[in-house]
C-alpha atoms as a PDB file:
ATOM      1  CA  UNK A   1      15.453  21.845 -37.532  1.00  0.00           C
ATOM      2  CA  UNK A   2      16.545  18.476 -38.589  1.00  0.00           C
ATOM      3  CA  UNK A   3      16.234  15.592 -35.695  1.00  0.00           C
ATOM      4  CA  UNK A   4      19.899  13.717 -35.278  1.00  0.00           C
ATOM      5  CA  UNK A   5      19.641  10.313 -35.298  1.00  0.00           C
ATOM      6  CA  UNK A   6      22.031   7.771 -34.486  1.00  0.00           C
ATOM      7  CA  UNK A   7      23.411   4.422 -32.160  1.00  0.00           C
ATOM      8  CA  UNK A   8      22.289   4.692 -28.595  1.00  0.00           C
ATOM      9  CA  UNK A   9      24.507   3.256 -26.219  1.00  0.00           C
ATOM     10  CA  UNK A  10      22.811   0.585 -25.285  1.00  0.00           C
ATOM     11  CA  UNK A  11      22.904  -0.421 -29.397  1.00  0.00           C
ATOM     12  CA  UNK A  12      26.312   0.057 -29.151  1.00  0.00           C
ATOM     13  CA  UNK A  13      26.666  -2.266 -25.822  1.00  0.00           C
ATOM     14  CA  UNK A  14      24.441  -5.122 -27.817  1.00  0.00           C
ATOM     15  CA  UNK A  15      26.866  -5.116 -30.812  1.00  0.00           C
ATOM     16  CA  UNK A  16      29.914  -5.410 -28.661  1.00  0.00           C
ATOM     17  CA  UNK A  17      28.478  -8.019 -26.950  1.00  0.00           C
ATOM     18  CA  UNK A  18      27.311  -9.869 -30.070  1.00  0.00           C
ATOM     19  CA  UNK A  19      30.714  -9.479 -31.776  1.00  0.00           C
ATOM     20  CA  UNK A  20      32.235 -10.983 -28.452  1.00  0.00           C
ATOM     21  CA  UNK A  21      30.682 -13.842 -28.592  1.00  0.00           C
ATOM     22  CA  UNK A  22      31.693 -13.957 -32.380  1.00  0.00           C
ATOM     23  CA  UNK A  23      35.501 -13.660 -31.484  1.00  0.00           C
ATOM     24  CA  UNK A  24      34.981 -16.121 -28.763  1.00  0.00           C
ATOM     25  CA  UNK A  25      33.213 -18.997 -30.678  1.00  0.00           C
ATOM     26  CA  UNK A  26      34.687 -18.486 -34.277  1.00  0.00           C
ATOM     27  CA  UNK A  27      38.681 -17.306 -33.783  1.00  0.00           C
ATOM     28  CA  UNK A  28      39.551 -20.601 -31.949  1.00  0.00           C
ATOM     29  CA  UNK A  29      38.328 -22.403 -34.854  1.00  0.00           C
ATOM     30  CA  UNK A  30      39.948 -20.724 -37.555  1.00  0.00           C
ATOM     31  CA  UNK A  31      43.580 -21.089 -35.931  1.00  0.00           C
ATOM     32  CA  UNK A  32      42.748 -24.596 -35.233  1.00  0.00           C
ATOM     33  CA  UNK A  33      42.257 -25.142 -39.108  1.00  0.00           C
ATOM     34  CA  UNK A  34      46.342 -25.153 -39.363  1.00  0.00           C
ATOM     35  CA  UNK A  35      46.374 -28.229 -37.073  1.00  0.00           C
ATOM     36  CA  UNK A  36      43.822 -29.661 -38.736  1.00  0.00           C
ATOM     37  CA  UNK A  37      45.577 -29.240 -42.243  1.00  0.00           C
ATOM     38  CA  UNK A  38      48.666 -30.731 -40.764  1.00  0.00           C
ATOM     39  CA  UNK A  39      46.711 -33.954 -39.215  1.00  0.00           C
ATOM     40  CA  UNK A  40      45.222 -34.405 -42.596  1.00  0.00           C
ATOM     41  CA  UNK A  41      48.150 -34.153 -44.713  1.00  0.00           C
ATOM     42  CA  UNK A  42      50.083 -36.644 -42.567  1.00  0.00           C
ATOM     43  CA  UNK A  43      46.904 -39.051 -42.661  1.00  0.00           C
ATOM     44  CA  UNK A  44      46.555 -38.802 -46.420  1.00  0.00           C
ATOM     45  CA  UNK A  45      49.583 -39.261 -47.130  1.00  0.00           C
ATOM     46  CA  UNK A  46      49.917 -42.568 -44.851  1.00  0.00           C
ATOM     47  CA  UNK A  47      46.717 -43.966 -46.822  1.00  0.00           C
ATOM     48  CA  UNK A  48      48.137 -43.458 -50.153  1.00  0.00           C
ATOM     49  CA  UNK A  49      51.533 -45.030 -49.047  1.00  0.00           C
ATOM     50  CA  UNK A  50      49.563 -48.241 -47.304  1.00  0.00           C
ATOM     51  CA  UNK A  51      47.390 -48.904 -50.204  1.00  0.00           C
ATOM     52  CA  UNK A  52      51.145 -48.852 -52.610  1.00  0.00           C
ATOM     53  CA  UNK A  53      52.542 -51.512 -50.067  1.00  0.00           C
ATOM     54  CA  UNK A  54      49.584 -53.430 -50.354  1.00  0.00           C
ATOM     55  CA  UNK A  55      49.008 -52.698 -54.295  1.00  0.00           C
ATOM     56  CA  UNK A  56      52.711 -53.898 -54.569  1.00  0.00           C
ATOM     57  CA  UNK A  57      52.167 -56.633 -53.029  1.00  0.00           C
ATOM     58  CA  UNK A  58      48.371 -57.649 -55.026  1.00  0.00           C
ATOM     59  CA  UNK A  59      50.850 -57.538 -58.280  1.00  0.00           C
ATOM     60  CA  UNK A  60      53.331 -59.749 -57.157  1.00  0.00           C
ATOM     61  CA  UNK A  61      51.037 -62.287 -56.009  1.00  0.00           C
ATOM     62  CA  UNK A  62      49.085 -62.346 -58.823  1.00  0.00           C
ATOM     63  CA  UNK A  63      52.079 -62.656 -61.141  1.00  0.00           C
ATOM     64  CA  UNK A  64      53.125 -65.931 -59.135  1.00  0.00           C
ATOM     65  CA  UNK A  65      55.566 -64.436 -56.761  1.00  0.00           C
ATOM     66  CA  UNK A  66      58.099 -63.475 -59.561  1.00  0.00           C
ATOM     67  CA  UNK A  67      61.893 -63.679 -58.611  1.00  0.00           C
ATOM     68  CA  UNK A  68      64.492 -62.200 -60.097  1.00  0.00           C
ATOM     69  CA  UNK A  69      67.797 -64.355 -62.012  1.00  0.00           C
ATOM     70  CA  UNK A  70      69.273 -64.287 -58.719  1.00  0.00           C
ATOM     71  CA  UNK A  71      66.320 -65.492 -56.142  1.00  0.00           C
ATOM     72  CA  UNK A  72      65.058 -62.122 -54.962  1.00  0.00           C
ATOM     73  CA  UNK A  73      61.843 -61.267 -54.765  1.00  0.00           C
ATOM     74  CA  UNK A  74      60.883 -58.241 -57.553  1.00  0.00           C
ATOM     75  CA  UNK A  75      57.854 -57.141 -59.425  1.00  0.00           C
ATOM     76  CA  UNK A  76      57.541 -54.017 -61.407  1.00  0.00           C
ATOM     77  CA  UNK A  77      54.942 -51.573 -59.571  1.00  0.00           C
ATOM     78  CA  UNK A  78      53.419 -48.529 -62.094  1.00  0.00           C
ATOM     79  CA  UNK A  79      56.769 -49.258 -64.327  1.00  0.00           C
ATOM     80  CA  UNK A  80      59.671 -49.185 -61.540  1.00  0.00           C
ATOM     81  CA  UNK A  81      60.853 -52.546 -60.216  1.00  0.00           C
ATOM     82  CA  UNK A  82      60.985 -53.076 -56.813  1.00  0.00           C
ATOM     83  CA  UNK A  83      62.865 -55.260 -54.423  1.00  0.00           C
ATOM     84  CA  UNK A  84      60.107 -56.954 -51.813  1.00  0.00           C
ATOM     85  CA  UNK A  85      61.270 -58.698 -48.168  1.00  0.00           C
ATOM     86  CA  UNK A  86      62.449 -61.958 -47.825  1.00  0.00           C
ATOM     87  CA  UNK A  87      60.754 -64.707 -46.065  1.00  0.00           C
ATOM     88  CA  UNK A  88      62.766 -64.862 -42.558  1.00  0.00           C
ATOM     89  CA  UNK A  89      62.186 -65.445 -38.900  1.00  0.00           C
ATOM     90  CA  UNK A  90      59.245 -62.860 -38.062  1.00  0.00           C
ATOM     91  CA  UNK A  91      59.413 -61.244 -41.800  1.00  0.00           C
ATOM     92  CA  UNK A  92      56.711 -61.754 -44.210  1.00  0.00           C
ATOM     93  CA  UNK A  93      57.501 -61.855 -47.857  1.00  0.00           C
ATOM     94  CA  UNK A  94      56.475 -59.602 -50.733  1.00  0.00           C
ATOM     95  CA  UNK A  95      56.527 -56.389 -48.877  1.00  0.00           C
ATOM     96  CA  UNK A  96      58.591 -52.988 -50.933  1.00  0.00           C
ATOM     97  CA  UNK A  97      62.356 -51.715 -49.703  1.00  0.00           C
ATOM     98  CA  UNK A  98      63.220 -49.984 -52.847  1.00  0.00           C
ATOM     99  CA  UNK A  99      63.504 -49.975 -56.034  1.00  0.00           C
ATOM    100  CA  UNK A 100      66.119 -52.610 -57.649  1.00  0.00           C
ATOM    101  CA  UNK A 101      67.396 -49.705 -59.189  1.00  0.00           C
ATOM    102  CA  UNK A 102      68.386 -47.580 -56.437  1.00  0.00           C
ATOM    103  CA  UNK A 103      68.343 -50.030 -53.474  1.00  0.00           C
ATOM    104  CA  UNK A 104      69.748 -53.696 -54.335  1.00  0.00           C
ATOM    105  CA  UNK A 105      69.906 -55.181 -50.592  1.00  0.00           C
ATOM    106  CA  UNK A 106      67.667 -55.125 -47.515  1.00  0.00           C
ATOM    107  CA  UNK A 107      65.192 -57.937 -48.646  1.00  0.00           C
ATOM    108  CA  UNK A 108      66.219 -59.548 -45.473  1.00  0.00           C
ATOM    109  CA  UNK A 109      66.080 -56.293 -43.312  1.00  0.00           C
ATOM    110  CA  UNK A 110      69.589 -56.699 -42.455  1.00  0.00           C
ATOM    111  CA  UNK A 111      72.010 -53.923 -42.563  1.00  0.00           C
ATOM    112  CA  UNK A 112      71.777 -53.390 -45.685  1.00  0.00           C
ATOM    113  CA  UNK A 113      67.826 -51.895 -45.021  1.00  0.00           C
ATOM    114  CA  UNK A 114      68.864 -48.130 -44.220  1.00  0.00           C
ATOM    115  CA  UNK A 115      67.294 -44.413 -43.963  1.00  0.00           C
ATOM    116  CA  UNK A 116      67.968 -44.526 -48.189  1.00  0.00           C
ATOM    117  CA  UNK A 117      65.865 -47.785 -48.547  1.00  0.00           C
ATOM    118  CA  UNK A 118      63.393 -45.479 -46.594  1.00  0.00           C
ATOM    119  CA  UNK A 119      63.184 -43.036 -49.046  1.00  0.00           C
ATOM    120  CA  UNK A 120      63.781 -45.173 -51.735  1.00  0.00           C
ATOM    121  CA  UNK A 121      60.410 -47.371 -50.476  1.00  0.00           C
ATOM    122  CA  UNK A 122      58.445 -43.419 -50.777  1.00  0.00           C
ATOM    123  CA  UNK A 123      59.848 -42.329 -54.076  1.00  0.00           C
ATOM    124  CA  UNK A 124      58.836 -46.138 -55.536  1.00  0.00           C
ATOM    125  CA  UNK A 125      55.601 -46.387 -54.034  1.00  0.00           C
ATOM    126  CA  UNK A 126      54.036 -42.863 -54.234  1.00  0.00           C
ATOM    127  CA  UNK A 127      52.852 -41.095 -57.663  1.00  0.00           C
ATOM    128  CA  UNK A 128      54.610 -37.656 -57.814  1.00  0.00           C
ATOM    129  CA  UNK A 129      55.626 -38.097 -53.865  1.00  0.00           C
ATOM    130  CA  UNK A 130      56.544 -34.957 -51.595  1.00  0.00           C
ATOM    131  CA  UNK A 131      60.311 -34.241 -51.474  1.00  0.00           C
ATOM    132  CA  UNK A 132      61.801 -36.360 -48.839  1.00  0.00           C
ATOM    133  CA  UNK A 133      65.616 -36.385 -47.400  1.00  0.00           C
ATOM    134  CA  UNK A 134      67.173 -38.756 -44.619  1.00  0.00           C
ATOM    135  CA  UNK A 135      70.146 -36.003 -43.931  1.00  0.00           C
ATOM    136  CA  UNK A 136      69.107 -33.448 -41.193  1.00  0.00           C
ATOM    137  CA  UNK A 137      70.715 -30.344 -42.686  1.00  0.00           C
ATOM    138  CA  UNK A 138      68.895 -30.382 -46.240  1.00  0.00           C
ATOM    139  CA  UNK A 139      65.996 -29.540 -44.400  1.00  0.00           C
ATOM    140  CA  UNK A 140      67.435 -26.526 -43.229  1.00  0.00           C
ATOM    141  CA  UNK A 141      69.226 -25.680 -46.522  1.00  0.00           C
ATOM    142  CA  UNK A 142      66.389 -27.050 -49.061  1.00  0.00           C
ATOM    143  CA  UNK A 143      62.617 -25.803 -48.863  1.00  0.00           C
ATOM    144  CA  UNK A 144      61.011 -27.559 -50.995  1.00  0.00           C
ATOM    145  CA  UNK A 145      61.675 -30.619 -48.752  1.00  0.00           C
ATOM    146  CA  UNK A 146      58.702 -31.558 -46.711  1.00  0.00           C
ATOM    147  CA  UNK A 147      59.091 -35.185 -45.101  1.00  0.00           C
ATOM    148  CA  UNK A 148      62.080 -36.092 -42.732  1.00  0.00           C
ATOM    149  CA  UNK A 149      63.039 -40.109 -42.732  1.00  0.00           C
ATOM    150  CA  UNK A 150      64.345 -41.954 -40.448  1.00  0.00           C
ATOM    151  CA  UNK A 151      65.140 -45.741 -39.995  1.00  0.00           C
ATOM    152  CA  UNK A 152      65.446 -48.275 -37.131  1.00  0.00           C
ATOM    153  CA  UNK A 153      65.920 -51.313 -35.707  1.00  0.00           C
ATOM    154  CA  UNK A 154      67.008 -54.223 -37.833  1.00  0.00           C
ATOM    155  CA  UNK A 155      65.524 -57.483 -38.952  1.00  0.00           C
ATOM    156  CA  UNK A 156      61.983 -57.960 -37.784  1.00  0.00           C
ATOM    157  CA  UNK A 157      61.819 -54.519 -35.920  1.00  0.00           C
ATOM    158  CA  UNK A 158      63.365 -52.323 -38.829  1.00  0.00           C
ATOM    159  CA  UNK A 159      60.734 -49.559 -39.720  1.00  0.00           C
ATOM    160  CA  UNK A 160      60.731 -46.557 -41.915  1.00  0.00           C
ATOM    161  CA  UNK A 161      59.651 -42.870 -39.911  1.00  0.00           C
ATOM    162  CA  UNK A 162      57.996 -40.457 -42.078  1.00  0.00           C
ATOM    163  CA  UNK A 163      57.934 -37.082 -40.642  1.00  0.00           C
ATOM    164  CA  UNK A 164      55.956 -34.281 -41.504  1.00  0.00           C
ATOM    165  CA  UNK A 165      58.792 -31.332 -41.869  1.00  0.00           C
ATOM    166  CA  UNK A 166      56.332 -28.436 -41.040  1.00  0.00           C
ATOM    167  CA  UNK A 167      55.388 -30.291 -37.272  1.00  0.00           C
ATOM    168  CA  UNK A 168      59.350 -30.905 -36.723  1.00  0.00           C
ATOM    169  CA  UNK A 169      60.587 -28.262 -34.003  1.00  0.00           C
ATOM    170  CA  UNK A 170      63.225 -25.422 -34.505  1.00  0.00           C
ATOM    171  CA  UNK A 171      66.148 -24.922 -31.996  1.00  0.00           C
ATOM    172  CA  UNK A 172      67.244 -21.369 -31.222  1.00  0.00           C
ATOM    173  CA  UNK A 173      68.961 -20.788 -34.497  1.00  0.00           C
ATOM    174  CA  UNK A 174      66.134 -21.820 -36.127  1.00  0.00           C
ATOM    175  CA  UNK A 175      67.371 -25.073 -37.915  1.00  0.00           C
ATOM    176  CA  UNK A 176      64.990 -28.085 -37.661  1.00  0.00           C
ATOM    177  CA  UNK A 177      65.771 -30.032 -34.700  1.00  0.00           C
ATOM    178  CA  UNK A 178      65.736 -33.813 -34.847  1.00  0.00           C
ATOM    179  CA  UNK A 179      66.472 -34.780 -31.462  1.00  0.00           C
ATOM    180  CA  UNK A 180      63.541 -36.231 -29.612  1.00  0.00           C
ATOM    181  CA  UNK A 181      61.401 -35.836 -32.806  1.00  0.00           C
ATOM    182  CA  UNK A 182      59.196 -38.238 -32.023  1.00  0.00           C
ATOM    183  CA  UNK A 183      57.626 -36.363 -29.027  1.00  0.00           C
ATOM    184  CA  UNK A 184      57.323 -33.153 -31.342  1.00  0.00           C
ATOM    185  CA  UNK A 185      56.249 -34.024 -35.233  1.00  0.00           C
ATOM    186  CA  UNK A 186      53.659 -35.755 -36.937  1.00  0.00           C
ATOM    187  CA  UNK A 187      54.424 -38.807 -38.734  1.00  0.00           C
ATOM    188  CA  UNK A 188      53.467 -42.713 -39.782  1.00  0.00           C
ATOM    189  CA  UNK A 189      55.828 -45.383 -39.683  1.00  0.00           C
ATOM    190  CA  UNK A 190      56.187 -48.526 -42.369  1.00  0.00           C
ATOM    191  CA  UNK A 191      57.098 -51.910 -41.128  1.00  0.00           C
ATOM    192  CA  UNK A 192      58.631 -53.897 -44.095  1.00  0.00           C
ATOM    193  CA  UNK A 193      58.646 -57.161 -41.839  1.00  0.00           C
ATOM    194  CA  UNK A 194      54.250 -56.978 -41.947  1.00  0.00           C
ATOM    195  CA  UNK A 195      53.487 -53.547 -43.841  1.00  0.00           C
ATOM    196  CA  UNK A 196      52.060 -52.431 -41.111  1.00  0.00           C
ATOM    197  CA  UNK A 197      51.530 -48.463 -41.338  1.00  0.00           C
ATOM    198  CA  UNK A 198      50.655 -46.539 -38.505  1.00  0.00           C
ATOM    199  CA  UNK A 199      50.036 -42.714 -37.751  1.00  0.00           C
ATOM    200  CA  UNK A 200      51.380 -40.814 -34.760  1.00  0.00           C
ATOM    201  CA  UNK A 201      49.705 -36.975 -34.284  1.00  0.00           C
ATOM    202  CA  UNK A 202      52.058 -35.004 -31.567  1.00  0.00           C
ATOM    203  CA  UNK A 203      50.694 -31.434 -32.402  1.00  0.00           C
END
C-alpha cells in the first residue's frame, strides 16, 4: 500500500501567511505606479518646455536680439519664428508667446496674450508636442487630446496652465470638469513676464 503524501495544515497556514505579507507589501506599490506615471509625465514634460523657453531665448541673444521690420522681438527657434515679450514694467524681454505665424500680439502681455498664445507657446516650443486644446468640450469630444490650457492674469501676472487631461476630474456625466481644476489636476504653469515654470502635483 502506497503512503499519501501531501500539504499539512500547518504548510498550508505558512503559505497563506507568506502570500499575505506579499499582498500587503507589493499590491500598494503596483497601484501606486499609475500616480507615479502621471507625476512623471507632467514633470517631463515641464523640463522639456523650460529648457525651449530658455533655448529660445540662448538664440535670440546670441543673434543680437533680432527684431522684426516692425520693432518686435522674433527669432526663428528649430525653423518656426517666434514672437518673444516686450521689455515693460515687471516683463523681461526675449521670452516665447507664439509663433509670428499663428499669434502676432501679446509681446506686451496685454490682451492680446490669450489661452491660444498658450497653446501656440506649446506647439512652438515642443518637438512633436502632446495634443493640447484651450476649449473645455474637445476634451470630452476628442481623445487624443491630453493637456488642458488655460490663461490668466494680464501684464506682469499673465501665465500659461498646462494641465495634465488624465488628472482633470469627471462630473456625473462623465465630461471633464474644469471648475476648480486647480485643486484636482496635475499641471506646470509658464510665466512669459520671467519664464518661470513651475510644477503643481494634486493627485
Amino acid at each position: 500500500m502506497k503512503k499519501q503524501s501531501g500539504f499539512t495544515l500547518i504548510e498550508l497556514v505558512i503559505v497563506v501567511v507568506i502570500l499575505g505579507f506579499l499582498a500587503v507589501t507589493a499590491i500598494p506599490k503596483f497601484l501606486d505606479l499609475t500616480d507615479r506615471a502621471k507625476e512623471a509625465n507632467i514633470e517631463g514634460m515641464a523640463g522639456g518646455f523650460a529648457t525651449g523657453i530658455s533655448l529660445a531665448r540662448a538664440q535670440w541673444e546670441a543673434l543680437g536680439r533680432e527684431q522684426d521690420t516692425g520693432g518686435r522681438n522674433v527669432v526663428t527657434y528649430d525653423g518656426t519664428e517666434v514672437l518673444l515679450t516686450t521689455e515693460a514694467a515687471g516683463i523681461r524681454p526675449g521670452y516665447v508667446v507664439g509663433s509670428t505665424a499663428v499669434s502676432n500680439d501679446g509681446a506686451s502681455l496685454g490682451g492680446g496674450f490669450d489661452a491660444a498664445n498658450c497653446v501656440d507657446v506649446w506647439n512652438s516650443i515642443l518637438q512633436q508636442p502632446p495634443k493640447v486644446t484651450d476649449v473645455p468640450g474637445t476634451l470630452n469630444s476628442d481623445t487624443s487630446m491630453q493637456y488642458y490650457v488655460a490663461k490668466t492674469g494680464t501684464g506682469a501676472a499673465s501665465s500659461c496652465f498646462y494641465y495634465l487631461k488624465e488628472t482633470i476630474a469627471k462630473d456625473t456625466n462623465g465630461d471633464y470638469d474644469v471648475t476648480n481644476i486647480n485643486n484636482v489636476a496635475n499641471y506646470f504653469t509658464y510665466q512669459p513676464a520671467n519664464s518661470a515654470v513651475a510644477i503643481t502635483i494634486n493627485n
